[in-house]
Protein backbone atom coordinates (compact mmCIF):
# COMPACT_ATOMS: atom_id res chain seq x y z
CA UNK A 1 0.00 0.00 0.00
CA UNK A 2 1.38 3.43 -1.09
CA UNK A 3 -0.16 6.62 0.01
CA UNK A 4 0.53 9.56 -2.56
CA UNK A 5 0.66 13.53 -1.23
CA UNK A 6 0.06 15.68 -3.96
CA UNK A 7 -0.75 19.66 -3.72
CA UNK A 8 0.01 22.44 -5.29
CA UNK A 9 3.85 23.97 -4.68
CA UNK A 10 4.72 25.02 -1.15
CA UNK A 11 1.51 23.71 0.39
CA UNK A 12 3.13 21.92 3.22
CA UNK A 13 3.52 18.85 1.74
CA UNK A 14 7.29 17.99 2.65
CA UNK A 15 6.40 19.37 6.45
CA UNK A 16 3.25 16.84 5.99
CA UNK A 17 5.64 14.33 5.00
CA UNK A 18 8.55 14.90 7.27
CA UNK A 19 6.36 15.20 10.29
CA UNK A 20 4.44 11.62 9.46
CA UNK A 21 7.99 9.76 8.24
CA UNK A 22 10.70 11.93 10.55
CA UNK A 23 13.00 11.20 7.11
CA UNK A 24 15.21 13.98 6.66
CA UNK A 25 13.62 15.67 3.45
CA UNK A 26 14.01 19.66 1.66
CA UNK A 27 11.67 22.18 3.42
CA UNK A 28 11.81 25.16 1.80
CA UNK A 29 9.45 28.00 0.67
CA UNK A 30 9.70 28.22 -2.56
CA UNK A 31 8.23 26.48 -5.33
CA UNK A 32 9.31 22.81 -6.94
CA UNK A 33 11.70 22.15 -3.52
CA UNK A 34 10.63 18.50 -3.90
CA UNK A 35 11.55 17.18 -7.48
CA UNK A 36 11.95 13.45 -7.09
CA UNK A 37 9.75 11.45 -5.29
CA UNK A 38 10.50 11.09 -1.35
CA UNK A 39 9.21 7.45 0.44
CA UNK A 40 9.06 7.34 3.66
CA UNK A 41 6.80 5.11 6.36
CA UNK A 42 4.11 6.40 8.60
CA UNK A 43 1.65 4.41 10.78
CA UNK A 44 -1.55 4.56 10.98
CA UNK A 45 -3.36 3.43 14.36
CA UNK A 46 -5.01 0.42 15.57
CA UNK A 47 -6.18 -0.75 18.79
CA UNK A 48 -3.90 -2.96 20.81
CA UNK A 49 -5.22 -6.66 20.51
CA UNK A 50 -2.60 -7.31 23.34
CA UNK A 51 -4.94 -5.82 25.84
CA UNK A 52 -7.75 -7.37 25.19
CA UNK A 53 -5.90 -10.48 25.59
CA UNK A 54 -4.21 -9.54 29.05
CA UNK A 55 -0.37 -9.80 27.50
CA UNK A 56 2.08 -7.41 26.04
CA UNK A 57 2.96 -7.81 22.26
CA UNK A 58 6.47 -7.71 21.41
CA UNK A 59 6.19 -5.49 18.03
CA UNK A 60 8.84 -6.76 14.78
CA UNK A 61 7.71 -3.38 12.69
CA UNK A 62 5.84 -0.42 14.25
CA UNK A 63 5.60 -0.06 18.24
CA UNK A 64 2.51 -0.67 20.81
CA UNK A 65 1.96 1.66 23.68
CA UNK A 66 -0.54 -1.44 25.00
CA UNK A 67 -2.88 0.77 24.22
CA UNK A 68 -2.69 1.53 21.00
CA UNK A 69 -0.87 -0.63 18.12
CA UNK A 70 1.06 1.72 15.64
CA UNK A 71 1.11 -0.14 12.09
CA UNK A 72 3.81 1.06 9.35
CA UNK A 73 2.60 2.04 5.74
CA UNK A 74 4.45 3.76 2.90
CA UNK A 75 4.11 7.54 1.83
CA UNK A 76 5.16 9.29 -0.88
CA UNK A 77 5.64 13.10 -1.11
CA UNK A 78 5.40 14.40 -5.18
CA UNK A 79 6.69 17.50 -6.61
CA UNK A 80 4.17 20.13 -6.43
CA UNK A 81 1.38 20.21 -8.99
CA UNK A 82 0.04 23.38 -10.70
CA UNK A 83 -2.75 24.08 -13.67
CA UNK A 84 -1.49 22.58 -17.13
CA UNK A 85 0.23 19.96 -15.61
CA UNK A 86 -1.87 17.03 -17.34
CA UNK A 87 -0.02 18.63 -20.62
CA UNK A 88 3.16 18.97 -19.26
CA UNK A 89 3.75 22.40 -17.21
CA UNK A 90 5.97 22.66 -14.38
CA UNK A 91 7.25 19.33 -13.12
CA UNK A 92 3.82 18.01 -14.64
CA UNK A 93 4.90 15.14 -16.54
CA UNK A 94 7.02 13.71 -13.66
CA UNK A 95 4.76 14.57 -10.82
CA UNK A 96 2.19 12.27 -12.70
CA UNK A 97 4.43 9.40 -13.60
CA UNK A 98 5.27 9.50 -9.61
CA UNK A 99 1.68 9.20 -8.77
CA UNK A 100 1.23 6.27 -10.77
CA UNK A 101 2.13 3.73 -7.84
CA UNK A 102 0.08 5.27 -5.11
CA UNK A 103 -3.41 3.62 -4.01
CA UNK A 104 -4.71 6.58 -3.14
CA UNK A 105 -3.99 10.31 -2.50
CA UNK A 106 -3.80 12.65 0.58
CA UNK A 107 -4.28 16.14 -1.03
CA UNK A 108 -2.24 18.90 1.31
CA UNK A 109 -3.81 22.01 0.84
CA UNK A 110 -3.15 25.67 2.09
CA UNK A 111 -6.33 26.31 3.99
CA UNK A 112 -4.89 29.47 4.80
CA UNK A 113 -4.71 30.79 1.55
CA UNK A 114 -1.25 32.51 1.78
CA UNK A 115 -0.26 30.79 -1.33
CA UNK A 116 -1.24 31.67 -4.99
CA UNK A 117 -1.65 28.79 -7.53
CA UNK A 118 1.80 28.84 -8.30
CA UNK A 119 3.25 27.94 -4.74
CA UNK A 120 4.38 31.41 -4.47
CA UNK A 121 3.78 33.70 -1.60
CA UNK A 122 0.31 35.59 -1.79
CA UNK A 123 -2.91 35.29 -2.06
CA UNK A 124 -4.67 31.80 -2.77
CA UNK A 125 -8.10 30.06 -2.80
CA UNK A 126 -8.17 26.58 -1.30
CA UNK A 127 -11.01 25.94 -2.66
CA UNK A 128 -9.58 26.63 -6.30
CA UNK A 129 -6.66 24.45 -5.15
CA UNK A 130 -9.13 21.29 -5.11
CA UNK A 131 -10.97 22.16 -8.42
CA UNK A 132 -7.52 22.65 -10.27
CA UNK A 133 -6.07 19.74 -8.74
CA UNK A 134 -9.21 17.51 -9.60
CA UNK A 135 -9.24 18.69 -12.68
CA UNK A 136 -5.70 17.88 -13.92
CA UNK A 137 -6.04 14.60 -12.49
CA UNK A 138 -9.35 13.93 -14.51
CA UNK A 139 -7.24 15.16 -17.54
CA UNK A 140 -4.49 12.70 -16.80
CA UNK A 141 -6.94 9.88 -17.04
CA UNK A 142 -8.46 11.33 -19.86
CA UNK A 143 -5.61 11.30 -21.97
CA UNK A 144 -4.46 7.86 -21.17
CA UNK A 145 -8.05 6.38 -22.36
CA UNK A 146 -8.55 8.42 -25.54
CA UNK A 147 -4.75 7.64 -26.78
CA UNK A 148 -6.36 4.62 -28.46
CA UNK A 149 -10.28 5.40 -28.09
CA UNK A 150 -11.42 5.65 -31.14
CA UNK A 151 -9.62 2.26 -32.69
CA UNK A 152 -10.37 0.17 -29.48
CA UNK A 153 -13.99 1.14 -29.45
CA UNK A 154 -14.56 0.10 -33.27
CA UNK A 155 -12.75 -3.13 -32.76
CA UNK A 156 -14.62 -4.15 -29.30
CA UNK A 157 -18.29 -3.38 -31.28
CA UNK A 158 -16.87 -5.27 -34.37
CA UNK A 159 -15.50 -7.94 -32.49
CA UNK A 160 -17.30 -8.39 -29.88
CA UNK A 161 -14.19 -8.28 -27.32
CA UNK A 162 -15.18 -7.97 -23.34
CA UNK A 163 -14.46 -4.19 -23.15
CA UNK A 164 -13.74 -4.47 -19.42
CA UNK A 165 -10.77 -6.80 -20.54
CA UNK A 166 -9.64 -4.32 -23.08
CA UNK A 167 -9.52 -0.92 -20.86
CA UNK A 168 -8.30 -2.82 -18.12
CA UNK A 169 -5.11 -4.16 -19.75
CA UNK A 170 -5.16 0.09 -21.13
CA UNK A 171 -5.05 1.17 -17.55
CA UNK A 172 -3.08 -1.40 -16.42
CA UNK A 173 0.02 1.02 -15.03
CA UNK A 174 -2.54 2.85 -12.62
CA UNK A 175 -3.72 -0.31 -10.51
CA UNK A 176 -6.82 -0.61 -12.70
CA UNK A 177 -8.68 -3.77 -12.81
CA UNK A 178 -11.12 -5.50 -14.87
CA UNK A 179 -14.00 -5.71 -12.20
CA UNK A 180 -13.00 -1.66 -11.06
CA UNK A 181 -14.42 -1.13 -15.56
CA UNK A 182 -17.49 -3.27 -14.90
CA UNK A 183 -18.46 -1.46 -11.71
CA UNK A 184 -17.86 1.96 -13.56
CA UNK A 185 -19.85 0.91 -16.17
CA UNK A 186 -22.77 -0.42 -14.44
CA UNK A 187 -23.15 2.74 -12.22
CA UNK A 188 -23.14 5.40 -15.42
CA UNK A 189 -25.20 2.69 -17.01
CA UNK A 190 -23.10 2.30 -20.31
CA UNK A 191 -23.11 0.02 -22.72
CA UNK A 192 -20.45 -2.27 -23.21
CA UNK A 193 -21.15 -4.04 -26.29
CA UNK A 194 -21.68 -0.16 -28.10
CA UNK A 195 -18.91 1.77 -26.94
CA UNK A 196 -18.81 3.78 -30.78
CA UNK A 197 -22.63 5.37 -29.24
CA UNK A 198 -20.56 6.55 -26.21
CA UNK A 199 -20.88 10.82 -26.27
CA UNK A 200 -18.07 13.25 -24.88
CA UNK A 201 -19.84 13.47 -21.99
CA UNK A 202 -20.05 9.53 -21.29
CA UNK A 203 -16.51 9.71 -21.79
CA UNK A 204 -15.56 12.42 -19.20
CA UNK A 205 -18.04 10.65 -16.94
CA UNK A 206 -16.13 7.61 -17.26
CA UNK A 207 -13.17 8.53 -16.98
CA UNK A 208 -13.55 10.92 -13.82
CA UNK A 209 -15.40 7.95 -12.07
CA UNK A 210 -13.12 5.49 -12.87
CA UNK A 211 -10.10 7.87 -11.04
CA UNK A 212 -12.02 8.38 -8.51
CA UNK A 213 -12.72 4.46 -7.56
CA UNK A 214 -9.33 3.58 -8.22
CA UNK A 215 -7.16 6.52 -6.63
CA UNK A 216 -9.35 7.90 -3.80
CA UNK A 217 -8.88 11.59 -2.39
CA UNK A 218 -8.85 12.93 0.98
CA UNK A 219 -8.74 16.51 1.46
CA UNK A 220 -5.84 17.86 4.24
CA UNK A 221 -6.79 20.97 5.25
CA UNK A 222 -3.50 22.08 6.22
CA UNK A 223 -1.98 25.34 8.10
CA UNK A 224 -5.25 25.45 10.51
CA UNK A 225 -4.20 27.26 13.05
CA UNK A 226 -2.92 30.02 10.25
CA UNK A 227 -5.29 33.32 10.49
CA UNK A 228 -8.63 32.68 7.69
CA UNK A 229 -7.80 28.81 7.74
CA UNK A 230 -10.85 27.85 9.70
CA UNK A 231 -13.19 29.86 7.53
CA UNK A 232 -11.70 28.44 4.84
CA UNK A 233 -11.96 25.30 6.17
CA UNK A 234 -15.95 25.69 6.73
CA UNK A 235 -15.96 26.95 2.96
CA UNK A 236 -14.46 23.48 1.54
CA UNK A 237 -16.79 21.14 3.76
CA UNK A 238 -19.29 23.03 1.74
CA UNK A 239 -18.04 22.91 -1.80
CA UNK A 240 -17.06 19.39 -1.05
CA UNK A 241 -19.77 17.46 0.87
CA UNK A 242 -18.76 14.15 -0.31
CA UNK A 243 -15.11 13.97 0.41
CA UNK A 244 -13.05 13.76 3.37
CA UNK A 245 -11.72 16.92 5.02
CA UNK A 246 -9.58 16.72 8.27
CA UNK A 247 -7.85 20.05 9.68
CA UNK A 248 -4.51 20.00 9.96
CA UNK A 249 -1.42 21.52 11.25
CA UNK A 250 2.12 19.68 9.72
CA UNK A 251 3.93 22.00 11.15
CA UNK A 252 3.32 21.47 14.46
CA UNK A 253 3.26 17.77 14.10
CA UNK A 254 6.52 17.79 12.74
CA UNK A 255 7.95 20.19 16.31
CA UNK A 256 6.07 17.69 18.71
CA UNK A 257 7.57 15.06 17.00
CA UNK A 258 11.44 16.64 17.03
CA UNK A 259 10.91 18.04 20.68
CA UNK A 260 10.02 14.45 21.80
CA UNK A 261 12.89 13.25 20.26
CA UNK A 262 15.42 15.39 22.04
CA UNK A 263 13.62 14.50 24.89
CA UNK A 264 11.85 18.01 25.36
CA UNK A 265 8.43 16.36 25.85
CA UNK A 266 6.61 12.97 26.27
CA UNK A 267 4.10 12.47 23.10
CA UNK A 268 2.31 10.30 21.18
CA UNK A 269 1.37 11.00 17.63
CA UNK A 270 -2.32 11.73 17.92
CA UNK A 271 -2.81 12.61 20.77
CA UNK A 272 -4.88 15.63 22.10
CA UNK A 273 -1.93 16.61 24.39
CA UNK A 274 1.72 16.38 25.95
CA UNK A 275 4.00 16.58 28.74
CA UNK A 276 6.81 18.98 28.78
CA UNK A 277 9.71 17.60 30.66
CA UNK A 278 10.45 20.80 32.87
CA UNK A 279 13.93 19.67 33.54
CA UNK A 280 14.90 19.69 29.72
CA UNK A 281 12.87 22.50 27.98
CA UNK A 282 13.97 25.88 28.88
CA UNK A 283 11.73 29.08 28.55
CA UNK A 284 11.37 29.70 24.97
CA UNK A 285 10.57 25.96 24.20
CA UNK A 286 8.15 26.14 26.33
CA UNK A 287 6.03 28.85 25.39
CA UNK A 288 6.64 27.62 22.29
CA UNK A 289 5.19 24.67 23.12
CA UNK A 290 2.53 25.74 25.16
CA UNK A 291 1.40 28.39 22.22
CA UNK A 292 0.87 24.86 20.53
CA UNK A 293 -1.32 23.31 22.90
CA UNK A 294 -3.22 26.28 23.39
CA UNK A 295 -3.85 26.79 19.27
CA UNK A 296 -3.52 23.85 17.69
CA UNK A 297 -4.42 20.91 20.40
CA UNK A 298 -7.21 21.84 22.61
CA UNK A 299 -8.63 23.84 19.31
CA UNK A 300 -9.00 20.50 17.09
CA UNK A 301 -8.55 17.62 19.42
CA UNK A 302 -5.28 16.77 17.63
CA UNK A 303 -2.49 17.79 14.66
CA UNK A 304 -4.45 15.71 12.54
CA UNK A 305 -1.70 14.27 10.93
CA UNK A 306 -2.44 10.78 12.10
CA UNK A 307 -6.04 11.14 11.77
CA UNK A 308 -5.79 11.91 8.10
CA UNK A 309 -3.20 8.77 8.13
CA UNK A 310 -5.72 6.69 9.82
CA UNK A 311 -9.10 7.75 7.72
CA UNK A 312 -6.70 7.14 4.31
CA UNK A 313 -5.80 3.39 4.94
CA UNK A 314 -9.36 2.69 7.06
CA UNK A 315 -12.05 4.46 5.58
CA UNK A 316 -10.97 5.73 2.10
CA UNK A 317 -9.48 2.16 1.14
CA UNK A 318 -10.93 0.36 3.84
CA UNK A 319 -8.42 -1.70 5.04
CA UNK A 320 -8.68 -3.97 8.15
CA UNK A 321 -5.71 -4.78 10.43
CA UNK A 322 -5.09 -8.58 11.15
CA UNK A 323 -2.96 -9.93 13.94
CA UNK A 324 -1.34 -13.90 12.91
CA UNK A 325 -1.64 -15.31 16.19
CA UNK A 326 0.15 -18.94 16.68
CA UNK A 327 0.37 -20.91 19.91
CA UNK A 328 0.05 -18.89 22.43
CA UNK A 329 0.69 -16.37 20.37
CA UNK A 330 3.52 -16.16 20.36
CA UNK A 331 6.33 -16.69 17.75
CA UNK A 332 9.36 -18.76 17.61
CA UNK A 333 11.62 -16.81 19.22
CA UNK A 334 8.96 -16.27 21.80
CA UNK A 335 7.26 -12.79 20.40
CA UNK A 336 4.15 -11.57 21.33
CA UNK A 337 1.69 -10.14 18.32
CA UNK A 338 5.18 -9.52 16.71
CA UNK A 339 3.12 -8.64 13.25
CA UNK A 340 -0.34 -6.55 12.41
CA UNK A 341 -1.13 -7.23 8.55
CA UNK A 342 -3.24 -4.37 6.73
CA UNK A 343 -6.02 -6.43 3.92
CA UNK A 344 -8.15 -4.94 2.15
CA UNK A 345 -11.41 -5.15 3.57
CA UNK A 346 -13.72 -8.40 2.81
CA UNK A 347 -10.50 -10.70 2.60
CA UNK A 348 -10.70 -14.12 4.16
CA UNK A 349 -8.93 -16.79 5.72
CA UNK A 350 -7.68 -18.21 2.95
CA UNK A 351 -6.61 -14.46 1.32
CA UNK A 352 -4.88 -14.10 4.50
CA UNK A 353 -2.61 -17.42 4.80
CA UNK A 354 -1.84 -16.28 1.08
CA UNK A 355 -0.31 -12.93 2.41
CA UNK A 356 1.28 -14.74 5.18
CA UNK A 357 3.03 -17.21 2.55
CA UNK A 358 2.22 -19.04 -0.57
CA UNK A 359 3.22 -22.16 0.78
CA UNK A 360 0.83 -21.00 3.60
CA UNK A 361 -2.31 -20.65 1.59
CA UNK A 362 -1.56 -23.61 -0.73
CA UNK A 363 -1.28 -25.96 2.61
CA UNK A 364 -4.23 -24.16 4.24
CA UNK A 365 -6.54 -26.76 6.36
CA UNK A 366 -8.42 -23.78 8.25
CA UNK A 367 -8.03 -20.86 10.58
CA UNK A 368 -8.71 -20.36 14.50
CA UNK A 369 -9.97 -17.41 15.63
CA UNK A 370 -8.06 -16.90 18.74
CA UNK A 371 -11.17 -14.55 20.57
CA UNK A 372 -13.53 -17.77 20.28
CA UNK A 373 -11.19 -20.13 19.87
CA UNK A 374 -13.26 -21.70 17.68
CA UNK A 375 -12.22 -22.96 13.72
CA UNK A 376 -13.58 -20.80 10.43
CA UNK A 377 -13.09 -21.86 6.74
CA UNK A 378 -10.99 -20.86 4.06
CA UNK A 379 -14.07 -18.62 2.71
CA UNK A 380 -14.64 -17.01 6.65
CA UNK A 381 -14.68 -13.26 5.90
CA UNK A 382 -12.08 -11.30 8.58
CA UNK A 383 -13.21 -8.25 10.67
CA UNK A 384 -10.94 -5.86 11.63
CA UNK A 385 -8.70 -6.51 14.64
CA UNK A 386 -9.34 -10.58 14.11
CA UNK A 387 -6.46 -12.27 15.61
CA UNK A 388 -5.83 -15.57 13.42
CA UNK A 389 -4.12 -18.69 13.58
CA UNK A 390 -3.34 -20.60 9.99
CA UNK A 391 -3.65 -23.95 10.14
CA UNK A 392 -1.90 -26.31 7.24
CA UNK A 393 -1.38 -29.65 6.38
């Protein structure tokens, strides 16, 4: 799973990025800082199985607080985006080759509005920033399908060839499948076996529906606790009903997360608040601090960087964690929970022992649920937080 940032120049989506990963990346205020792609992992949050199982898990990747079970995933941060960059302007071409590989995208946006639609300092409309950034996007999908439109659509009606089969294999680079056409399809109510009828509009439909199934948006209203961000803020919940917005302040994410790490505070990554370590902050730090407490914390709850982290992998792709859990589950060098699994919602049993291991799934015999204790098939559907012992012959 690969989550994409995209946004406009000088957004905030290296500070995004940086305060998620902590990998040492450009932050700078001018436009195109970022030209090749950064990766870096983040975590997104799940609740600690350990604890409802009276033991401690013993983490191989991520970290548990035995509260709460911190999960890795893999971000990307893309060079900025501007208008015209579906035909090439700015750092266009590359930005969109980049975004190829992501499942979905996290779109950082100045909610302030101190940035104009070039990254540069000024005045900016967030709400323009989503409608240009939508729109490029459509236009990048567009021009991939009508490269070969007009011959595939002849041959398919002439020949009768499963269409699905045909733009899927098209689309193939972007993570497109066959059954992602069909349900595209059956929702604009198209028809397969006459794609010549198709008008310009069916077309744009399609295409704009099919980007939106297959690379999912969430809105990260960034720079919140900048002056005009929350009326800004109000403004795109309106324009945008349907999508995801979560407030958000990378910036100071990113200075909870380095003052932890010198030891100025104790914090975890979501939280609503911290505790300064009086012996270690002086004066400034703390007011510093404090200021962000005061404006940013007890204001929205959080940052918001791990909630939009969380809603991504949970409710945009809907993902569900699973915890392997062996004899007493425990590894065999005597870990605890040592691994959480993200699957995409709806997998199985079976689905899982294949992630686990090929030979896994191929010698699968059945799974035990290790809540009930009791056996499930290789069709049983998983729920989030399952814990799940493979069984094979």
């Amino acid at each position: 799973m690969l989550l994409g940032l995209v946004g406009k120049p000088s957004c905030g989506k290296s500070t995004f990025f940086k305060a998620a990963t902590l990998s040492d990346v450009l932050i700078a205020s001018y436009p195109f800082a970022t030209i090749e792609p950064n990766h870096g992992i983040g975590y997104v949050r799940v609740d600690a199985l350990c604890k409802e199982l009276k033991t401690k898990c013993n983490p191989r990747t991520g970290f548990c607080t035995g509260e709460t079970r911190f999960v890795p995933v893999e971000l990307m941060d893309v060079a900025g985006l501007v208008e015209g960059a579906s035909e090439g302007k700015g750092l266009g071409n590359k930005f969109l080759d980049s975004l190829r590989q992501a499942d979905m995208f996290i779109h950082i946006v100045d909610a302030s509005g101190t940035t104009d639609a070039e990254g540069k300092e000024g005045s900016g409309d967030p709400v323009q920033d989503v409608k240009m950034l939508e729109n490029e996007l459509n236009k990048w999908y567009q021009a991939i399908f009508k490269k070969t439109w007009d011959k595939l659509s002849r041959t398919i009606q002439t020949t009768k060839q499963d269409l699905s089969v045909s733009l899927a294999k098209q689309f193939s680079g972007l993570g497109v499948s066959e059954d992602d056409i069909k349900d595209v399809l059956i929702k604009l109510k198209l028809d397969p076996l006459k794609p010549t009828s198709w008008s310009e509009t069916d077309l744009a439909n399609f295409t704009e529906t099919l980007r939106h199934l297959t690379k999912p948006m969430l809105i990260a209203a960034n720079k919140i606790d900048k002056p005009g961000a929350k009326e800004n803020l109000e403004r795109l919940k309106q324009e945008f009903p349907n999508m995801q917005i979560i407030p958000c302040s990378a910036d100071a994410e990113l200075s909870l997360r380095q003052a932890k790490e010198h030891g100025l505070i104790e914090y975890i990554q979501g939280e609503s608040s911290f505790k300064i370590n009086e012996d270690k902050a002086n004066e400034k730090q703390k007011a510093a601090l404090e200021s962000i407490q005061k404006n940013v914390l007890d204001e929205f709850g959080s940052t918001g960087v791990q909630e939009v982290l969380d809603k991504s992998v949970f409710d945009l792709l809907n993902y569900i964690a699973i915890f392997p859990a062996g004899n007493k589950l425990a590894d065999s060098k005597g870990n605890i929970l040592p691994d959480c699994f993200l699957l995409p919602g709806g997998s199985t049993a079976l689905d899982f022992a294949y992630s686990l291991h090929t030979d896994i799934g191929d010698k699968f015999v059945k799974a035990i649920d290790v809540r009930t204790k009791q056996p499930v098939g290789k069709d049983h559907a998983l729920k989030h937080r399952d814990g799940i012992e493979i069984m094979t012959s």
